[in-house]
C-alpha atoms as a PDB file:
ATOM      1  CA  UNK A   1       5.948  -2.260   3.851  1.00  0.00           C
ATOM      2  CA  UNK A   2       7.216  -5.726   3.910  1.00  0.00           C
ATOM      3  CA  UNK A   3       9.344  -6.944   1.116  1.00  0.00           C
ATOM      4  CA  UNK A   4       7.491  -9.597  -0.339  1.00  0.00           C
ATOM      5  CA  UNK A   5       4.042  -7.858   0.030  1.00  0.00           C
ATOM      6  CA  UNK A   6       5.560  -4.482  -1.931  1.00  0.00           C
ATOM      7  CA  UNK A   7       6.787  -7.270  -4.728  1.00  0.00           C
ATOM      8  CA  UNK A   8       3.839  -8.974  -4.670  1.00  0.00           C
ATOM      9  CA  UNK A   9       1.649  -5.304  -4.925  1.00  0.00           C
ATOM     10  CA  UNK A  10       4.070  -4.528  -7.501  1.00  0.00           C
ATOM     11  CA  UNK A  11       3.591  -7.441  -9.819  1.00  0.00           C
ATOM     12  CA  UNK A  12      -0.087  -6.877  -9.334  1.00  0.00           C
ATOM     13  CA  UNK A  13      -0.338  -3.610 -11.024  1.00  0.00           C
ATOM     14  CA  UNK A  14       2.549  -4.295 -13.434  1.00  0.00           C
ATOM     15  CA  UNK A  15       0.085  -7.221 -15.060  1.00  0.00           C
ATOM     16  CA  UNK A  16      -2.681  -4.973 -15.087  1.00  0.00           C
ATOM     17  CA  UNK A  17      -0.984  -2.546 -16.926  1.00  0.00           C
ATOM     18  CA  UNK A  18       0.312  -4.912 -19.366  1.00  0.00           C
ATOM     19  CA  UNK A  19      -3.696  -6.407 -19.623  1.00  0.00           C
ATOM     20  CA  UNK A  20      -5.059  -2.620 -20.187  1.00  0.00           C
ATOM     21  CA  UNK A  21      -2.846  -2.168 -22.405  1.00  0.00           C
ATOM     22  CA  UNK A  22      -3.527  -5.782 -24.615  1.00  0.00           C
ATOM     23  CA  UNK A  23      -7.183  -5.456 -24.072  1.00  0.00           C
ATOM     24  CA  UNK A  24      -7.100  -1.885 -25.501  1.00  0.00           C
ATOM     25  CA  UNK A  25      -5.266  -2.924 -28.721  1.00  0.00           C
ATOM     26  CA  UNK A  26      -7.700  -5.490 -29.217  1.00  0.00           C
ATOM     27  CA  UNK A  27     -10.264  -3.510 -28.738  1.00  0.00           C
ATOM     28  CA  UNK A  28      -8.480  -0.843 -31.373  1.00  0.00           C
ATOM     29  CA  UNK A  29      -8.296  -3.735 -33.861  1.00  0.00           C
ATOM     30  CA  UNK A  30     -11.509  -5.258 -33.289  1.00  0.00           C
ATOM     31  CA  UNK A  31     -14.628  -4.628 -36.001  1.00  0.00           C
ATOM     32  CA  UNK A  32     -17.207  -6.233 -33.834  1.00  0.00           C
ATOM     33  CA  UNK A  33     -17.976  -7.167 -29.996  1.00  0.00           C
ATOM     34  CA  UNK A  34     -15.063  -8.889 -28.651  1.00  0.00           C
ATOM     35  CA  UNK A  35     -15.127 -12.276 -27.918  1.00  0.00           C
ATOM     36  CA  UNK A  36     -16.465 -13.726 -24.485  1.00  0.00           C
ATOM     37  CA  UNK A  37     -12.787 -14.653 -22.831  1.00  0.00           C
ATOM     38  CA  UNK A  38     -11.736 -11.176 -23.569  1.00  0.00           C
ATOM     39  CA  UNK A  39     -14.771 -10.218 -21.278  1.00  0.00           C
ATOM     40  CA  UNK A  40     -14.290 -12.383 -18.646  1.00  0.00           C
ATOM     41  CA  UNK A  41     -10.903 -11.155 -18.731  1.00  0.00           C
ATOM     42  CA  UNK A  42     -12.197  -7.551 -18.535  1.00  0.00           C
ATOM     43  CA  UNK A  43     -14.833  -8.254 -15.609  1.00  0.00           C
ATOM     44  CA  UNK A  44     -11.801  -9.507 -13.785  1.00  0.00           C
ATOM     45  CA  UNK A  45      -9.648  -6.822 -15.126  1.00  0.00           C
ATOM     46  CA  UNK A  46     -11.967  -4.184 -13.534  1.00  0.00           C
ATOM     47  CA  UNK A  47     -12.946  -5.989 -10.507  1.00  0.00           C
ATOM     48  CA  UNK A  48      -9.252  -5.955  -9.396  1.00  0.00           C
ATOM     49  CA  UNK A  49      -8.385  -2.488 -10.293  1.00  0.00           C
ATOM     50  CA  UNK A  50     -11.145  -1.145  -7.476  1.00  0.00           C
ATOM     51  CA  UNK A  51      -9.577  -3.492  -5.030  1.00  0.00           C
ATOM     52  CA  UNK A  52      -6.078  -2.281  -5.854  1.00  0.00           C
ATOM     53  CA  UNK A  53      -7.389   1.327  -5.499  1.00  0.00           C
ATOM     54  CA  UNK A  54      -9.201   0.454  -2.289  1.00  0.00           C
ATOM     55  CA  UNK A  55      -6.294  -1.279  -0.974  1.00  0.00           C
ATOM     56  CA  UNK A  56      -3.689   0.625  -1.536  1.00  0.00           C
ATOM     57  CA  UNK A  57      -5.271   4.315  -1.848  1.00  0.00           C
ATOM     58  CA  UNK A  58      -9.167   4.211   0.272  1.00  0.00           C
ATOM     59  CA  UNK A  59     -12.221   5.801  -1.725  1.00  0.00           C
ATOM     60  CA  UNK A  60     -11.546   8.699  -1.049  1.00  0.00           C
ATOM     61  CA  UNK A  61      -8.177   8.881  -3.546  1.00  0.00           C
ATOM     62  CA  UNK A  62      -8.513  10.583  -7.087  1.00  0.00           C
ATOM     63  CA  UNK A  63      -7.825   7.468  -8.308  1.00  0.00           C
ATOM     64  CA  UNK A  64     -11.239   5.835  -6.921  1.00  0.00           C
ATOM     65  CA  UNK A  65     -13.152   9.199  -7.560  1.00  0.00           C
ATOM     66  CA  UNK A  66     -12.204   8.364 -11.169  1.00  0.00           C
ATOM     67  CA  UNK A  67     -12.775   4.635 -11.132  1.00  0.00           C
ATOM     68  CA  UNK A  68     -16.037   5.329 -10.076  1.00  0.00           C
ATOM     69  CA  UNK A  69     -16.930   7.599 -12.859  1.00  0.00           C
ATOM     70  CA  UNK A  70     -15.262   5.461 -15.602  1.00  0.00           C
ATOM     71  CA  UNK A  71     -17.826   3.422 -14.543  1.00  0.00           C
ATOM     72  CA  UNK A  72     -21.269   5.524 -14.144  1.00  0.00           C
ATOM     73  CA  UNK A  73     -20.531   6.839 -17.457  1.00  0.00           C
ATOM     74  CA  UNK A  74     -20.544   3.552 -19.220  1.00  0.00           C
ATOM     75  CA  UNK A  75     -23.201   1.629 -20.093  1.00  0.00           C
ATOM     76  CA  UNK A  76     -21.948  -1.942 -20.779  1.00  0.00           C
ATOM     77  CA  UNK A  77     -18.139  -1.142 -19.840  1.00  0.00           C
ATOM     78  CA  UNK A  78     -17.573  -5.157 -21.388  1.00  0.00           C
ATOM     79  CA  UNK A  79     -18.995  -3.933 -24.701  1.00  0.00           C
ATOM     80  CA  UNK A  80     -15.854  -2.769 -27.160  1.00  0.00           C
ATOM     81  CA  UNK A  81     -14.558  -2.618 -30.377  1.00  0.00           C
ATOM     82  CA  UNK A  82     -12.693  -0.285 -32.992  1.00  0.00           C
ATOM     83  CA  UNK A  83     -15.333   2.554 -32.287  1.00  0.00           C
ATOM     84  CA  UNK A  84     -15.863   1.752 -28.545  1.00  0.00           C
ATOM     85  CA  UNK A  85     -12.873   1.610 -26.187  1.00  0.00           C
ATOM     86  CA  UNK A  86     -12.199   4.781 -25.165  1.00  0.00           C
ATOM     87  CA  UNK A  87     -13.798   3.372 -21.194  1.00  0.00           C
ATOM     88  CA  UNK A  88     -10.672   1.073 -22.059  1.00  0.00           C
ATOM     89  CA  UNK A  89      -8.788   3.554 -22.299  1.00  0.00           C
ATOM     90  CA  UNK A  90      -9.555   5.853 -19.254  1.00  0.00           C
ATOM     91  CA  UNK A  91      -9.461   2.767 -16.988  1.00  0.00           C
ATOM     92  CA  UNK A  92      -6.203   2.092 -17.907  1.00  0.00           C
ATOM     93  CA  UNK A  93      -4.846   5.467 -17.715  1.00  0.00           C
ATOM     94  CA  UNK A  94      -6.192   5.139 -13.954  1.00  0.00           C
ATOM     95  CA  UNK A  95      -3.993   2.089 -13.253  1.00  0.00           C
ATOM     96  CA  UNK A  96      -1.006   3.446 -14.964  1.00  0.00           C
ATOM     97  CA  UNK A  97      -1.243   6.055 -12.290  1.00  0.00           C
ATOM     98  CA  UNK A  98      -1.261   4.315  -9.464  1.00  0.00           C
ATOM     99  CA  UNK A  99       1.968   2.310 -11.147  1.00  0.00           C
ATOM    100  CA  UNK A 100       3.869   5.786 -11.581  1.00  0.00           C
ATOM    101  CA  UNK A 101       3.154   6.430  -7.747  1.00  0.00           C
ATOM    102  CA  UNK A 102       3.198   3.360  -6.648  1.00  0.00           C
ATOM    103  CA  UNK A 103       6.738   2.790  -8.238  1.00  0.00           C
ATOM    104  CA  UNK A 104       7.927   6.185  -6.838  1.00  0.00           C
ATOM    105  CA  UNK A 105       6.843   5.173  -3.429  1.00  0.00           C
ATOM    106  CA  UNK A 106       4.183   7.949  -3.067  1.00  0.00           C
ATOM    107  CA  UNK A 107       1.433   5.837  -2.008  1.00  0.00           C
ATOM    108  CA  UNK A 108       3.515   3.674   0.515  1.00  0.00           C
ATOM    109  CA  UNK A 109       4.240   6.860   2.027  1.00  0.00           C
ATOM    110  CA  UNK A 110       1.094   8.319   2.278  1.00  0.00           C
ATOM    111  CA  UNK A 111       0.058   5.111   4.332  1.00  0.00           C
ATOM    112  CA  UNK A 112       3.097   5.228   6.626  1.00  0.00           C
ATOM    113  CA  UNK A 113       2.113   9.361   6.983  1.00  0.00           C
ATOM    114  CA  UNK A 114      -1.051   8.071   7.959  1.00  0.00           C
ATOM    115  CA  UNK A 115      -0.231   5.204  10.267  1.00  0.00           C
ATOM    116  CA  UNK A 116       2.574   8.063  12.187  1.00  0.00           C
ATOM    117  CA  UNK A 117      -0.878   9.802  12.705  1.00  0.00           C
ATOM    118  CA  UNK A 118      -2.371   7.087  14.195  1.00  0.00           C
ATOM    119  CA  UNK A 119       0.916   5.964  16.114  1.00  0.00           C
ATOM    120  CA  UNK A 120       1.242   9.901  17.684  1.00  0.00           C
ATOM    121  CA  UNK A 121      -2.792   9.291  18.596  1.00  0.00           C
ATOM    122  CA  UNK A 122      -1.382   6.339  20.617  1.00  0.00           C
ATOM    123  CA  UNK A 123       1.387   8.739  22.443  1.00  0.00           C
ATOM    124  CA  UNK A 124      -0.815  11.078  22.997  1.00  0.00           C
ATOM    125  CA  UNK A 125      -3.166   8.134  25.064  1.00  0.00           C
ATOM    126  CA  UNK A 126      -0.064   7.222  26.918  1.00  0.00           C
ATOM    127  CA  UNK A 127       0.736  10.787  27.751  1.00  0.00           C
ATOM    128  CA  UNK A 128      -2.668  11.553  29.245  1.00  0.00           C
ATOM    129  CA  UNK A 129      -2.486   8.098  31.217  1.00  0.00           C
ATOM    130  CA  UNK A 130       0.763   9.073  32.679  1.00  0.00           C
ATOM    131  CA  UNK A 131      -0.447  12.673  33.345  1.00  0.00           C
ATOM    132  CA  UNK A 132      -3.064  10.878  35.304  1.00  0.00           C
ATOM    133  CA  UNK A 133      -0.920   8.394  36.953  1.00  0.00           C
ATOM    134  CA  UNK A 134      -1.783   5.418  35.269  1.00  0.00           C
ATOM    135  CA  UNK A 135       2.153   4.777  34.536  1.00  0.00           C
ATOM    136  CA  UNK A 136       1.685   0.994  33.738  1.00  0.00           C
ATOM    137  CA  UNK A 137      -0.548   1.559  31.337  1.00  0.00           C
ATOM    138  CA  UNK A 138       1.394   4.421  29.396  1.00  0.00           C
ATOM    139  CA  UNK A 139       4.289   2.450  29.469  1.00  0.00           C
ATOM    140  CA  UNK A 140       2.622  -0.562  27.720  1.00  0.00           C
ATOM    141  CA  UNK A 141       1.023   1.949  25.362  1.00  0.00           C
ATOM    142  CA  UNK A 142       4.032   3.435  24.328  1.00  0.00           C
ATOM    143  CA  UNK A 143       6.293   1.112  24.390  1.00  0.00           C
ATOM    144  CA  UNK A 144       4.190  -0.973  22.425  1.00  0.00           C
ATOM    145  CA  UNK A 145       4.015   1.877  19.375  1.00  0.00           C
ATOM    146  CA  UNK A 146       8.094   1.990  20.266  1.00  0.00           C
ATOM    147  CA  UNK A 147       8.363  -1.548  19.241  1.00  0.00           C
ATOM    148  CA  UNK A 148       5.762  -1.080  16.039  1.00  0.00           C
ATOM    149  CA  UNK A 149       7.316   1.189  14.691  1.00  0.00           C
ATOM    150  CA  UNK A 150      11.022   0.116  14.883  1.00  0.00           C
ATOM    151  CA  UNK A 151       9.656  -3.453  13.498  1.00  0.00           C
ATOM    152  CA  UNK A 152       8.587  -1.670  10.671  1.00  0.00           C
ATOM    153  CA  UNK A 153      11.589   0.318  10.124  1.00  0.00           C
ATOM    154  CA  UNK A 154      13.629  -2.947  10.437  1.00  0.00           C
ATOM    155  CA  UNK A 155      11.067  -4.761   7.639  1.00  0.00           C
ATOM    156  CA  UNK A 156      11.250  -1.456   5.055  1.00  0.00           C
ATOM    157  CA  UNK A 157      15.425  -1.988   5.392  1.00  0.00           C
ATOM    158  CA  UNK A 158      15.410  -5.033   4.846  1.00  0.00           C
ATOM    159  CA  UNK A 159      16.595  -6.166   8.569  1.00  0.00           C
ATOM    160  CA  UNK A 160      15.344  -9.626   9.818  1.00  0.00           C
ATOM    161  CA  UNK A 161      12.512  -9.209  12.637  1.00  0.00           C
ATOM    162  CA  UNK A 162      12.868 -12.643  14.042  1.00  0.00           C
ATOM    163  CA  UNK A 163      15.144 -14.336  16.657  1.00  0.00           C
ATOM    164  CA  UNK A 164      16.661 -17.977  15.983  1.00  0.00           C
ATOM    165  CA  UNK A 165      13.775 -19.367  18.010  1.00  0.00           C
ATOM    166  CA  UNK A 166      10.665 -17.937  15.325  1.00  0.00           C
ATOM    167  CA  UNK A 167       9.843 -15.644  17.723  1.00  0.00           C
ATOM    168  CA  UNK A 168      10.040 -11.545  17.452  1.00  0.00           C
ATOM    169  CA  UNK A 169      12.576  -9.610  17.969  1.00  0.00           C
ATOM    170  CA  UNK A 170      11.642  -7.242  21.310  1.00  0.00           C
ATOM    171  CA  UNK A 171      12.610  -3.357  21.558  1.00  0.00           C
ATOM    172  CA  UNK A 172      16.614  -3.602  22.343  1.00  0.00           C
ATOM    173  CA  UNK A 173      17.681  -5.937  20.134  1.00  0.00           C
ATOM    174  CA  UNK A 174      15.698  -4.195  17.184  1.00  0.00           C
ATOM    175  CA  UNK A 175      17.507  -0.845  18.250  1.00  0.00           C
ATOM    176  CA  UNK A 176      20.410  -2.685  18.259  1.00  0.00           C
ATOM    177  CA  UNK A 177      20.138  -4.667  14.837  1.00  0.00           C
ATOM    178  CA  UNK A 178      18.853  -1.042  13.184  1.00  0.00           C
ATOM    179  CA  UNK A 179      21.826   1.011  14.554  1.00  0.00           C
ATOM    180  CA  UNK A 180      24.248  -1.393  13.272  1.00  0.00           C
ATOM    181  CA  UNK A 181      22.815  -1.323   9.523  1.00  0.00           C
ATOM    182  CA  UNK A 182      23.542   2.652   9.732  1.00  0.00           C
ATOM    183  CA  UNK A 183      19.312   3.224   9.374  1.00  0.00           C
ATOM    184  CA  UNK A 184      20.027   5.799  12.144  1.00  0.00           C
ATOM    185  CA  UNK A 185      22.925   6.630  14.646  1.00  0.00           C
ATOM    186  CA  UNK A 186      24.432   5.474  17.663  1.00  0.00           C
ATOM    187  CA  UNK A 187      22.693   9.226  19.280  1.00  0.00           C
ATOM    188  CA  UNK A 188      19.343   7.320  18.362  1.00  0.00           C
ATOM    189  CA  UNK A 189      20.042   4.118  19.282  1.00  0.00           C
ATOM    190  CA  UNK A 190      20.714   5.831  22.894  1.00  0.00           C
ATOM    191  CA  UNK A 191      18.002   7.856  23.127  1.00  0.00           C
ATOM    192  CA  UNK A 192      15.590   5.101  22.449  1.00  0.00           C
ATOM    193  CA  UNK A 193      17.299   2.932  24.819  1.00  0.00           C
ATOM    194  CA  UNK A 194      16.455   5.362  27.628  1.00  0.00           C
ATOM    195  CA  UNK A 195      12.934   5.474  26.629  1.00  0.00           C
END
């Protein structure tokens, strides 16, 4: 995942986490209905929370399975005070998850598991085109999930994808630039070269 988007993700859920948690003290605190910025705040609070999930996890996650019932199970989830926040609560237990995971990289893994999947799906194309002779076409296909991939090997170590002129880097000279910042060895960097 690129840098500045993982930072960017990252300062996302941090501030959610730190609204959760100042919206649920309020809410602790409060004797009567909270007042309307708090629940404009909330709305906005909640409404970004399903994107995160759906971003960065799909509706299928636990995370969304629980989002969802947070929700069904509330009436008014923007009605809370000193006897009603527990919703509060939940929803920001929820979000603190994803931070523990997201901060121990299991969910950027998960999508890079998933986008290997789709990647082998892609060899797998170019292998039946070769088996069928269709050799310029599996060689675009594959090389073209060669090139993906090391591009976004480079990005996760930090290794600049561009040349002088703006434009990308092609296969070589990413091999090149990643076996020369040790991400694998020179045995790689050979073997890729004669693909």
């Amino acid at each position: 995942m690129n840098q500045n988007i993982h930072q960017k993700l990252k300062n996302e859920i941090d501030e959610l986490v730190r609204y959760g948690e100042e919206i649920s003290v309020a809410a602790s605190k409060s004797g009567s209905i909270l007042a309307p910025d708090y629940i404009a705040k909330t709305s906005t609070w909640v409404t970004k929370i399903g994107q995160i999930i759906r971003n960065l996890c799909s509706e299928d996650s636990q995370y969304f399975k629980n989002y969802a019932d947070i929700l069904k199970k509330t009436d008014s989830f923007y009605v809370m005070n000193s006897n009603w926040y527990r919703h509060i609560c939940v929803m920001n237990g929820i979000i603190k998850a994803i931070q523990d995971d997201f901060d121990k990289g299991l969910l950027v893994n998960f999508r890079q598991l998933l986008q290997a999947e789709i990647f082998a799906d892609f060899l797998e194309m170019g292998e039946y085109l070769l088996k069928e002779n269709y050799k310029d076409a599996a060689a675009v296909i594959i090389g073209s999930v060669l090139e993906d991939t090391l591009r976004k090997l480079a990005v996760s170590n930090g290794i600049n994808i561009l040349k002088q002129n703006g434009n990308y880097m092609t296969l070589e000279p990413l091999n090149i630039e990643l076996a020369k910042a040790n991400v694998y060895d020179k045995l790689i960097q050979k073997q890729i070269t004669s693909w």
